[in-house]
Protein backbone atom coordinates (compact mmCIF):
# COMPACT_ATOMS: atom_id res chain seq x y z
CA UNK A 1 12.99 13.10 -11.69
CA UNK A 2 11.55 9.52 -12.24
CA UNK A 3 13.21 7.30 -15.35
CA UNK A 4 12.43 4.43 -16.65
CA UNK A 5 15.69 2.31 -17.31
CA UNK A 6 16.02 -0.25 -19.71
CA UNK A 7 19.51 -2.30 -19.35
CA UNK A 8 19.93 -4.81 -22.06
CA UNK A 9 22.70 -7.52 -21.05
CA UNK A 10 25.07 -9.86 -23.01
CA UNK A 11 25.75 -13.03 -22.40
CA UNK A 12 29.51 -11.04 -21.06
CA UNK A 13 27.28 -8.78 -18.53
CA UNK A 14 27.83 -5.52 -20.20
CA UNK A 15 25.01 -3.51 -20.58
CA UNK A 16 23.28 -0.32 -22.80
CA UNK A 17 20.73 1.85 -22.33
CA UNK A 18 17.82 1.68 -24.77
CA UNK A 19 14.14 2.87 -25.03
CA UNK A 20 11.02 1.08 -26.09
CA UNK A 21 8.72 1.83 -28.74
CA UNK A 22 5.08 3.36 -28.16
CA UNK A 23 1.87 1.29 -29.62
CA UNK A 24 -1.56 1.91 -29.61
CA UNK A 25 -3.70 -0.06 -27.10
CA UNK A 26 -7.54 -0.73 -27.59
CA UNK A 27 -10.30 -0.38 -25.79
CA UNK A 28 -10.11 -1.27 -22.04
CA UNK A 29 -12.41 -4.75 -21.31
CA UNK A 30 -12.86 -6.25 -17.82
CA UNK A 31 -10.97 -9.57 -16.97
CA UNK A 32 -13.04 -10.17 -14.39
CA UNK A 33 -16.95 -10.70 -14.84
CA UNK A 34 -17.38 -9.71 -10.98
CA UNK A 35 -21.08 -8.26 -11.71
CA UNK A 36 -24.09 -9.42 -11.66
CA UNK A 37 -25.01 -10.54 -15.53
CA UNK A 38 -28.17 -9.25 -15.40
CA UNK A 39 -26.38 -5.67 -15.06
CA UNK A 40 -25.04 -6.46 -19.03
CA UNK A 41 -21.66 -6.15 -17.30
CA UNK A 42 -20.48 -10.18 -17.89
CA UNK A 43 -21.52 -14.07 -17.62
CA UNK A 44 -20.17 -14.16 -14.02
CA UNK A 45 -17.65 -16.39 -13.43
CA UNK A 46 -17.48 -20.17 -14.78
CA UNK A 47 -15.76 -23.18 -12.56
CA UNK A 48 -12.56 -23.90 -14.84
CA UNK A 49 -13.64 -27.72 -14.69
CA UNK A 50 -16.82 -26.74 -16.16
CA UNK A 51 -14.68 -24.37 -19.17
CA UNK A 52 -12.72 -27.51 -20.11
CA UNK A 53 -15.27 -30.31 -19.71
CA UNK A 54 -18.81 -28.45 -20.11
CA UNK A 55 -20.05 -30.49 -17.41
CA UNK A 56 -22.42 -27.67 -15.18
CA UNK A 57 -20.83 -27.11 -11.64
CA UNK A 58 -20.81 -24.16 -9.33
CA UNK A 59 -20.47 -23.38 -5.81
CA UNK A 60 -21.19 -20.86 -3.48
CA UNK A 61 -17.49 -19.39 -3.57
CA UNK A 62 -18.21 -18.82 -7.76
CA UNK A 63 -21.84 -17.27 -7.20
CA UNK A 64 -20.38 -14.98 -5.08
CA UNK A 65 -17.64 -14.04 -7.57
CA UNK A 66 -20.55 -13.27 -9.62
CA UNK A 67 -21.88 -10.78 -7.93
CA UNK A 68 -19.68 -9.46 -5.55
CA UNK A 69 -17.40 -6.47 -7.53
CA UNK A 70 -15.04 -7.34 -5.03
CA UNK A 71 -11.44 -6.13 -5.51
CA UNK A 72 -8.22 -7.14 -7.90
CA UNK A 73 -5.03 -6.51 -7.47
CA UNK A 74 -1.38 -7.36 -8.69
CA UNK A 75 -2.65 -8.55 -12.15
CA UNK A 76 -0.53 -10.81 -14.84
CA UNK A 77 -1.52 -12.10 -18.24
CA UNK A 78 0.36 -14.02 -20.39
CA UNK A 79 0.05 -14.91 -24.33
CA UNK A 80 0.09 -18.44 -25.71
CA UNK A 81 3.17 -18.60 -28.51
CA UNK A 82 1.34 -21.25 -30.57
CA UNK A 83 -1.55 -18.93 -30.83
CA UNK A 84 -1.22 -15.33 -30.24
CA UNK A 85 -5.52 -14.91 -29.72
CA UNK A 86 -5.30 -16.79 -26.70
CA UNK A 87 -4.32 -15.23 -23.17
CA UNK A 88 -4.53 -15.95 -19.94
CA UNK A 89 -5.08 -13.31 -16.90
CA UNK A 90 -5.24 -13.59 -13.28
CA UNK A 91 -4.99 -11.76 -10.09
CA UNK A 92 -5.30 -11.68 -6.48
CA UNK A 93 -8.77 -11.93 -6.65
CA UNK A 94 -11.00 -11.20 -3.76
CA UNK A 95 -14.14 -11.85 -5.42
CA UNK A 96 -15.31 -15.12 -2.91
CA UNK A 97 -14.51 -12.82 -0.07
CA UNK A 98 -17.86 -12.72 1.32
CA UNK A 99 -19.33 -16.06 0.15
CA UNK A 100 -20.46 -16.91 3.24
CA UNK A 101 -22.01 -13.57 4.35
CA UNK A 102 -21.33 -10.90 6.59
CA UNK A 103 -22.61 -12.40 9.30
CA UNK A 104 -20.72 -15.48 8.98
CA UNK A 105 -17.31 -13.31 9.11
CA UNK A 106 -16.44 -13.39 5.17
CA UNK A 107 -14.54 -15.90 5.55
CA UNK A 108 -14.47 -16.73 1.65
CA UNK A 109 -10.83 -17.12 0.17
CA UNK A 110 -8.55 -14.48 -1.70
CA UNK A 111 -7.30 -16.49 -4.19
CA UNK A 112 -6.22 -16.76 -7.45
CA UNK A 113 -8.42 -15.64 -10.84
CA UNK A 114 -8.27 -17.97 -13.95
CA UNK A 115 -9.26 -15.63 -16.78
CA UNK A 116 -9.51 -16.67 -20.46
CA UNK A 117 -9.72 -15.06 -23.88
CA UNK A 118 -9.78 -16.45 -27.18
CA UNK A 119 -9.90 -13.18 -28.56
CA UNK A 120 -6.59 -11.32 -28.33
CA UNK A 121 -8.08 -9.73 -25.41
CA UNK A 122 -11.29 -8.42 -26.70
CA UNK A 123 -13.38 -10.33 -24.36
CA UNK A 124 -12.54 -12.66 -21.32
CA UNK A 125 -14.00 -15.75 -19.68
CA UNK A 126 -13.65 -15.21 -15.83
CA UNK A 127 -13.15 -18.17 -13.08
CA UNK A 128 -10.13 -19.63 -10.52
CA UNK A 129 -7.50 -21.92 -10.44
CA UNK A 130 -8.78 -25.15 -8.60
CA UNK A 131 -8.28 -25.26 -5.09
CA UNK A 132 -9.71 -22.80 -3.19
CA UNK A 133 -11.07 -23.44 0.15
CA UNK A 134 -14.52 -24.07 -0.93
CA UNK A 135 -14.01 -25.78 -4.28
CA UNK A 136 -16.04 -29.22 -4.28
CA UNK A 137 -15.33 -30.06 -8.02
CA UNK A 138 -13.65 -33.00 -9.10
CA UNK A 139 -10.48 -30.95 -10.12
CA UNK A 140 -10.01 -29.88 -6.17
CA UNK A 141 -8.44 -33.46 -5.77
CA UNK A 142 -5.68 -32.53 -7.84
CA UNK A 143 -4.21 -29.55 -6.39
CA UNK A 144 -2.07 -30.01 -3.41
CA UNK A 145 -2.75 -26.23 -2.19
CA UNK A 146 -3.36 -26.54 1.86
CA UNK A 147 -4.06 -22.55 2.54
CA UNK A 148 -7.16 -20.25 2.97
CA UNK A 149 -5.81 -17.58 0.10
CA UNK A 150 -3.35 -17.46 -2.80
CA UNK A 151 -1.86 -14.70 -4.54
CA UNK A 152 0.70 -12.40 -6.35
CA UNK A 153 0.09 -14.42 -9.67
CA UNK A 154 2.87 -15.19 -12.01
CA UNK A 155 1.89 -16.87 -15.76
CA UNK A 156 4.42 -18.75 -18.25
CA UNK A 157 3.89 -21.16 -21.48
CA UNK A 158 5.33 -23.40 -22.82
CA UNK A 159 5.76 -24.23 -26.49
CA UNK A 160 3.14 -26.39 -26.44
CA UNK A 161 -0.10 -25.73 -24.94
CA UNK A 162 0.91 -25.79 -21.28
CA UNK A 163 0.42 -23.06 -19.13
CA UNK A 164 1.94 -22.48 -15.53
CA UNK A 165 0.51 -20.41 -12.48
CA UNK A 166 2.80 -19.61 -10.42
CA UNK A 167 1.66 -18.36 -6.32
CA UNK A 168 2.41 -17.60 -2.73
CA UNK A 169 -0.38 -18.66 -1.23
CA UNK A 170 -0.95 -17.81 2.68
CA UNK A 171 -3.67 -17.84 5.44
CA UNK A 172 -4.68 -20.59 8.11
CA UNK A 173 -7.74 -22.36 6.82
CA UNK A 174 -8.40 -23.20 10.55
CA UNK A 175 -8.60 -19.74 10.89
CA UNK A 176 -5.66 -18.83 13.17
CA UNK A 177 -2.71 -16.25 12.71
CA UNK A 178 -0.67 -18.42 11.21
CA UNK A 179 1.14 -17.69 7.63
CA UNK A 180 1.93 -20.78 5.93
CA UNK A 181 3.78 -18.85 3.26
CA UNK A 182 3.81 -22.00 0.99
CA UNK A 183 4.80 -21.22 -2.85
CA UNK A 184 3.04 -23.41 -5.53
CA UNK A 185 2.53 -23.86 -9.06
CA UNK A 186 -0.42 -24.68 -11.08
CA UNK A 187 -0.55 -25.88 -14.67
CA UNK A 188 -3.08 -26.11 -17.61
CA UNK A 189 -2.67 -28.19 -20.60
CA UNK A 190 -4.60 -28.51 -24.54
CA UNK A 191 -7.34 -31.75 -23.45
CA UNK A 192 -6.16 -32.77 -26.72
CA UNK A 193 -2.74 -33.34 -25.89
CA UNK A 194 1.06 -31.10 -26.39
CA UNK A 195 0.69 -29.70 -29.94
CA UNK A 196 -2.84 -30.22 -30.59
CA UNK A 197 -4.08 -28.36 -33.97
CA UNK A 198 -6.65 -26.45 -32.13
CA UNK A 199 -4.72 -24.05 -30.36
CA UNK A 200 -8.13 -22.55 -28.92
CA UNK A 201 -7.81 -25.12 -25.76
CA UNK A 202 -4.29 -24.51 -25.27
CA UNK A 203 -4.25 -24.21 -21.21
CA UNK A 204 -7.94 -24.75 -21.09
CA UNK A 205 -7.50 -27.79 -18.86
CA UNK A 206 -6.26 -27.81 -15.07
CA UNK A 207 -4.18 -31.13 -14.37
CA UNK A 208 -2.74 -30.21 -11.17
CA UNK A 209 -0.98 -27.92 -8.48
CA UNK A 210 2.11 -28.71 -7.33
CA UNK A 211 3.15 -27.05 -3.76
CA UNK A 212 7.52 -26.65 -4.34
CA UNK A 213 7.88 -25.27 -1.03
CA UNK A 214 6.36 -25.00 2.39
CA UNK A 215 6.71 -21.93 4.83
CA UNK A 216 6.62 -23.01 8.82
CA UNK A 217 3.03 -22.05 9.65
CA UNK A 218 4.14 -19.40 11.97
CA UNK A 219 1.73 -16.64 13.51
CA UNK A 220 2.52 -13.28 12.42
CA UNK A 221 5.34 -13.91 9.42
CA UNK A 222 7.68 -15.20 12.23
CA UNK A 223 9.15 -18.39 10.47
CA UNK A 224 9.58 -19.17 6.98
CA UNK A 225 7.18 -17.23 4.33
CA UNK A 226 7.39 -17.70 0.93
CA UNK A 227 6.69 -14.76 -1.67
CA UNK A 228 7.55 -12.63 -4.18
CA UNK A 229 7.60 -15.11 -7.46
CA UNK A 230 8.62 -15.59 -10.91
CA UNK A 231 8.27 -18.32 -13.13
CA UNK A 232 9.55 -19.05 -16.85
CA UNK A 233 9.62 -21.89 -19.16
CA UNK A 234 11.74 -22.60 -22.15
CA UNK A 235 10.67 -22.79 -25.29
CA UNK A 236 13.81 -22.28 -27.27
CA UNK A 237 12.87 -26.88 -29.19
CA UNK A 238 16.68 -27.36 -27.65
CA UNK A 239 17.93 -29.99 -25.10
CA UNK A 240 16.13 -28.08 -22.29
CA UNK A 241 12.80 -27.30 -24.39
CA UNK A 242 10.06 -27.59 -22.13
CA UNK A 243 11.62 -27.25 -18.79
CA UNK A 244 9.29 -25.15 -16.15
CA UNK A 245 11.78 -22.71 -13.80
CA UNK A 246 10.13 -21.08 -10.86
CA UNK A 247 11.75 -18.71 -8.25
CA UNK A 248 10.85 -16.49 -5.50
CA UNK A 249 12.39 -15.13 -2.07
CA UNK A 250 12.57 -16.99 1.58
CA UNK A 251 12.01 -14.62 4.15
CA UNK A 252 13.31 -16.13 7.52
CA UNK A 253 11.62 -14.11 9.83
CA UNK A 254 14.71 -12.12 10.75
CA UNK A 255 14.95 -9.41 8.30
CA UNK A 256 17.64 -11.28 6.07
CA UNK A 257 16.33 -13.20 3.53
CA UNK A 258 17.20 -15.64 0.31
CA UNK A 259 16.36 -16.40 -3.75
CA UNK A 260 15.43 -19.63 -4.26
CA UNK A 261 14.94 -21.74 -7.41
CA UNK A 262 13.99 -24.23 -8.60
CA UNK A 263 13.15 -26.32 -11.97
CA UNK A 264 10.57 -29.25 -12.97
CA UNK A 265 11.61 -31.28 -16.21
CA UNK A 266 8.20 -33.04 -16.57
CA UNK A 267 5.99 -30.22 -17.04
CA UNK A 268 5.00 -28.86 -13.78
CA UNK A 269 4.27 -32.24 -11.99
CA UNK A 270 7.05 -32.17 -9.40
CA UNK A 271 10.39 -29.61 -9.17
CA UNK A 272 13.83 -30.09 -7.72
CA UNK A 273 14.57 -29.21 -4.09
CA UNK A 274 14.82 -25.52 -3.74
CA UNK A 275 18.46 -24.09 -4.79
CA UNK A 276 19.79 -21.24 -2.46
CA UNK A 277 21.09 -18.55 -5.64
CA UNK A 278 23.15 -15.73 -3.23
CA UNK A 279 24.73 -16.92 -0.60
CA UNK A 280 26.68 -13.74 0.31
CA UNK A 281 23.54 -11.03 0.00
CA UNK A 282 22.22 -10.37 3.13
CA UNK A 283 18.97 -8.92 1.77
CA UNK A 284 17.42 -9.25 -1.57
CA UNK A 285 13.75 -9.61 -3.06
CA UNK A 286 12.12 -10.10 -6.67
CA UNK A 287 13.65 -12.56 -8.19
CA UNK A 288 12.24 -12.30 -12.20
CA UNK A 289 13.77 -15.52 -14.88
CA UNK A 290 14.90 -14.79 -18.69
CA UNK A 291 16.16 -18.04 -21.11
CA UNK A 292 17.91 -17.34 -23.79
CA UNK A 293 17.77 -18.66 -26.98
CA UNK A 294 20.54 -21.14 -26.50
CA UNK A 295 18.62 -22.52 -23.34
CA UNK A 296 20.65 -20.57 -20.61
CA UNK A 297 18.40 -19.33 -17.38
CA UNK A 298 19.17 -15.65 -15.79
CA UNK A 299 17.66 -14.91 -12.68
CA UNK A 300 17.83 -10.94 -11.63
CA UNK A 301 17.16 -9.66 -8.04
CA UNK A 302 17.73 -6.39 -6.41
CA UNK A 303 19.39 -5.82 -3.27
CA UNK A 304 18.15 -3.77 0.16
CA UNK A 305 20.54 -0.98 2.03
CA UNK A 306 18.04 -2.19 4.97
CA UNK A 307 19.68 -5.03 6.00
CA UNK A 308 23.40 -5.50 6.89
CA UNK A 309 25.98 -3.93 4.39
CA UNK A 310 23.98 -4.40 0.96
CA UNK A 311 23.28 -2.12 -1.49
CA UNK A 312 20.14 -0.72 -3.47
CA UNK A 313 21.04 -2.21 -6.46
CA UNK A 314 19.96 -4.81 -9.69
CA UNK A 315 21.82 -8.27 -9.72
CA UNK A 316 22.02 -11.39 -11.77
CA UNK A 317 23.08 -14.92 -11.80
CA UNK A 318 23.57 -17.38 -14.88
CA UNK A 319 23.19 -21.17 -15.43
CA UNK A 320 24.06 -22.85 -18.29
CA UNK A 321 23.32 -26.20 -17.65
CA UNK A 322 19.55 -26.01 -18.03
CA UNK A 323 19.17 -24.30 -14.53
CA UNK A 324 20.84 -27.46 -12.76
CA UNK A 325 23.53 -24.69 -11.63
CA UNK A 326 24.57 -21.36 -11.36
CA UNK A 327 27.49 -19.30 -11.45
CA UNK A 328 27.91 -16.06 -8.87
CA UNK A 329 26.15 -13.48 -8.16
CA UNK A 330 26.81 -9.94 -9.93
CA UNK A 331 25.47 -6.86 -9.69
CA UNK A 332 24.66 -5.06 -12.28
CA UNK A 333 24.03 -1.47 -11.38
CA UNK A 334 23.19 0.45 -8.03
CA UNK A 335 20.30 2.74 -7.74
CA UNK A 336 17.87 5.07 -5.55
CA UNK A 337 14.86 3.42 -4.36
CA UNK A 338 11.09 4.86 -5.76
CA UNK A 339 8.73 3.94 -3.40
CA UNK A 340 5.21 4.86 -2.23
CA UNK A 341 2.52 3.99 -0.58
CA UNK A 342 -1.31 5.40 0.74
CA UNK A 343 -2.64 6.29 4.21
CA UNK A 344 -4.77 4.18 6.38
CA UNK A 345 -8.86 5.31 6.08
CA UNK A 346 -10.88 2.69 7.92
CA UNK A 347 -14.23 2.99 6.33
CA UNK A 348 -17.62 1.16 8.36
CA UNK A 349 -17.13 -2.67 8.25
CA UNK A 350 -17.24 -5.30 6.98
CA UNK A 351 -14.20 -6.02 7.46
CA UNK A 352 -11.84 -9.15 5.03
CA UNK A 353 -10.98 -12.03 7.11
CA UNK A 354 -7.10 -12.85 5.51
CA UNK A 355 -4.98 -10.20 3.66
CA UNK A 356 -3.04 -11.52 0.15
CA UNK A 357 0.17 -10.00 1.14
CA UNK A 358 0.59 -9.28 4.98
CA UNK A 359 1.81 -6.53 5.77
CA UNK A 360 5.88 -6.70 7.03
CA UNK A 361 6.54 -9.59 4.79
CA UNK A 362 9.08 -7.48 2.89
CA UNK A 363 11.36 -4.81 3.80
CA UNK A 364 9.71 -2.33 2.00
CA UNK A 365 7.04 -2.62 4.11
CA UNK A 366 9.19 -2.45 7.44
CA UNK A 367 9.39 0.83 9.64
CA UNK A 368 6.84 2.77 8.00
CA UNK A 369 4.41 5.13 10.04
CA UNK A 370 1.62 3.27 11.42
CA UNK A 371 -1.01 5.12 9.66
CA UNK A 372 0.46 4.06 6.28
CA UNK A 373 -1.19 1.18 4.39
CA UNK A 374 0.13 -1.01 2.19
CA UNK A 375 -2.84 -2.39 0.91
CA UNK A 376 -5.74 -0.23 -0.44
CA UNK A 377 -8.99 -1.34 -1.32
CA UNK A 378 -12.21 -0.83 0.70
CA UNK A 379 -13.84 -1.12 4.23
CA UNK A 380 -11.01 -1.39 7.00
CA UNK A 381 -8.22 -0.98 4.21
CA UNK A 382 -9.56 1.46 2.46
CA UNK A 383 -7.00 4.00 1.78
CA UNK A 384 -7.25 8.19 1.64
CA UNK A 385 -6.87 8.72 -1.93
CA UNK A 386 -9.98 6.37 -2.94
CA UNK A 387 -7.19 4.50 -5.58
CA UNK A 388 -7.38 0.27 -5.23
CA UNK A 389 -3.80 -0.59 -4.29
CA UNK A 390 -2.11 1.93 -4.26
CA UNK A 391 1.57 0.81 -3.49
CA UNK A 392 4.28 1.25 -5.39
CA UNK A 393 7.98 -0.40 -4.93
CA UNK A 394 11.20 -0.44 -6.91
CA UNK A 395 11.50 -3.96 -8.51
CA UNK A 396 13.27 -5.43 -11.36
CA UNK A 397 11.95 -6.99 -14.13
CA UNK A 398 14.09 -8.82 -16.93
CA UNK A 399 13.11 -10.96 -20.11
CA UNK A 400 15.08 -12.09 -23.36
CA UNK A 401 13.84 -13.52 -26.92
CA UNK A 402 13.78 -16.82 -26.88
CA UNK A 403 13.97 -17.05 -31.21
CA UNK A 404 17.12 -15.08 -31.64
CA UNK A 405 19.77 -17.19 -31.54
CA UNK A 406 22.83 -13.86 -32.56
CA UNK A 407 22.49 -13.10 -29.32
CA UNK A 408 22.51 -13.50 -25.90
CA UNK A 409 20.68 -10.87 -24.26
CA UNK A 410 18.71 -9.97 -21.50
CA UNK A 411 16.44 -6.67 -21.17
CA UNK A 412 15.94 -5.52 -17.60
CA UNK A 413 13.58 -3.20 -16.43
CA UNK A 414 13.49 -0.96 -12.93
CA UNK A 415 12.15 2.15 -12.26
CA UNK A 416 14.34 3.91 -9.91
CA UNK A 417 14.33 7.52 -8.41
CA UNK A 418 17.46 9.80 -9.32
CA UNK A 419 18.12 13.14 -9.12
């Protein structure tokens, strides 16, 4: 029988079991504007330096997001706390895919969506985060992103009007097997400045990507690769207000592998050198950051039987010096891993050129039968149910409330398999 577990911890590392209320959603709306507008289905997609300066520019990588229906997958969206109408989405996005034809190879990148709503959701403004591979505007000088494709999004604001993208972005733009595994983060700001009365362009303008670690450009995953991200900022107006924290895990190419961190005290413009968090775990994955009202950072992980003597299991580390450092690693609670994924169905090509998340890079992906895929979607990875991605893994996922200052707690989600 599946459960879903919710562990809230103390600032003491006890924990309870609790369950979270139902709502009622609304009507589902499409993020992504991926079809032709004459179809009544969306405006297409917008260059982001066009959204925040109004100044026309597209290019072929956009006009092909247009109209291409292309895939999505791995979503995240993230509301603005100074204004609670304003989100931001994104995605691996695979909409520029083909924008230079079939015949050319589709050698357009996978790369990261930039959606917007002013709204609360009703309706959405679709476009990417700067940088791509064939981005000529005048914000493609300001991102320091030097890969073909960009992915498994990760979203954070500040207090504000800053927002923060956080990606593993991989793929040769030379075109070779190499997986640069690099982890970056972009940000957005109000063009009016922190704090601005309108909150509607909170995060409307790009000002930047910031690369805070590089893999070794290795063919086939064989080096350093970067992945598997989180990102927070706090927003508690204490001594650390404002700082951006971004983590994620170092695969070494050797099955054992490493949660890094690091933090940036001027908004996203440069971070620290990366911080090795668990020395002693010989395989772990999924880092996700909580701050809690009084400014301390929790990073929780969860541990692999794969790999030397380590358990399936949920752990956490603490810092309260503003992320500077933290204290040992603890785990929290062991479980059964959940996982699943499709079948391999090649259908007629054409055929994408770079994958978002290559298959191996993490150990759930590691020994499984060769006609399993990891990554469904369409043409050579289309999968035998007809689903878009269908994979499913055991991770953990932990937040806490930055306004209540009684107590220290963090909620952690997994979704483990028990009988």
């Amino acid at each position: 029988m599946k459960r879903l577990v919710l562990l809230c911890v103390l600032g003491c590392l006890t924990f309870a079991v609790g369950i979270a209320g139902a709502s009622t959603p609304g009507g589902d709306v499409r993020l992504t504007n991926d079809c032709h507008p004459l179809a009544g289905c969306g405006a297409g997609y917008t260059s982001a330096y066009t959204l925040a300066t109004g100044i026309p520019y597209t290019d072929a990588t956009l006009d092909e997001c247009t109209i291409s229906r292309g895939r999505q997958n791995e979503p995240a969206v993230a509301v603005d706390p100074r204004d609670t109408s304003v989100l931001l989405g994104s995605s691996n996005d695979y909409c520029g895919v083909y924008d230079e034809g079939i015949a050319a190879g589709a050698v357009g990148p996978i790369w990261l969506g930039y959606y917007r709503s002013l709204d609360g959701g009703s309706s959405w403004t679709s476009s990417l985060v700067p940088g791509y591979p064939h981005d000529e505007s005048p914000y493609r000088a300001l991102s320091q992103a030097r890969t073909a494709g960009a992915g498994d999004p990760v979203i954070a604001w500040d207090a504000h009007g800053r927002a923060f993208f956080g990606s593993e972005s991989s793929a040769d733009p030379a075109g070779s097997a190499k997986t640069f595994g690099d982890v970056f983060v972009a940000r957005f700001r109000n063009p009016d400045g922190p704090d601005a009365a309108d909150t509607t362009k909170d995060g409307l303008e790009y000002y930047g990507t910031t690369v805070v670690a590089h893999g070794s450009s290795a063919p086939n995953l064989l080096g350093v690769f970067h992945d598997k991200t989180s990102i927070e900022v706090d927003r508690t107006g204490g001594p650390c207000d404002g700082n951006v924290y971004f983590s994620w895990s170092r695969f070494n190419g050797n099955g054992a592998n490493s949660i890094n961190f690091v933090r940036s005290t001027d908004h996203g413009v440069t971070f620290s050198s990366p911080m090795k968090l668990t020395a002693s775990i010989p395989s772990l994955q999924f880092p996700d950051i909580s701050v809690t009202a009084n400014g301390h950072v929790y990073v929780t992980f969860r541990t692999f039987t794969s790999v030397g003597h380590a358990t399936d299991s949920v752990g956490i580390v603490k810092s309260t010096d503003c992320g500077r450092t933290f204290g040992p690693a603890r785990l929290l609670t062991t479980f059964i891993p959940y996982d699943a994924q499709d079948q391999s169905s090649p259908e007629p090509i054409p055929t994408q050129a770079v994958a978002d998340d290559p298959a191996g890079e993490d150990e759930a992906g590691k020994g499984a039968p060769s006609d399993r895929a990891r990554d469904c979607g369409d043409f050579g990875d289309a999968c035998t149910s007809g689903y878009t991605f269908f994979r499913r893994d055991t991770q953990v996922r932990s937040t806490a409330d930055q306004f209540d200052p009684a107590h220290e707690w963090i909620y952690i989600v997994y979704d483990p398999s028990k009988p």
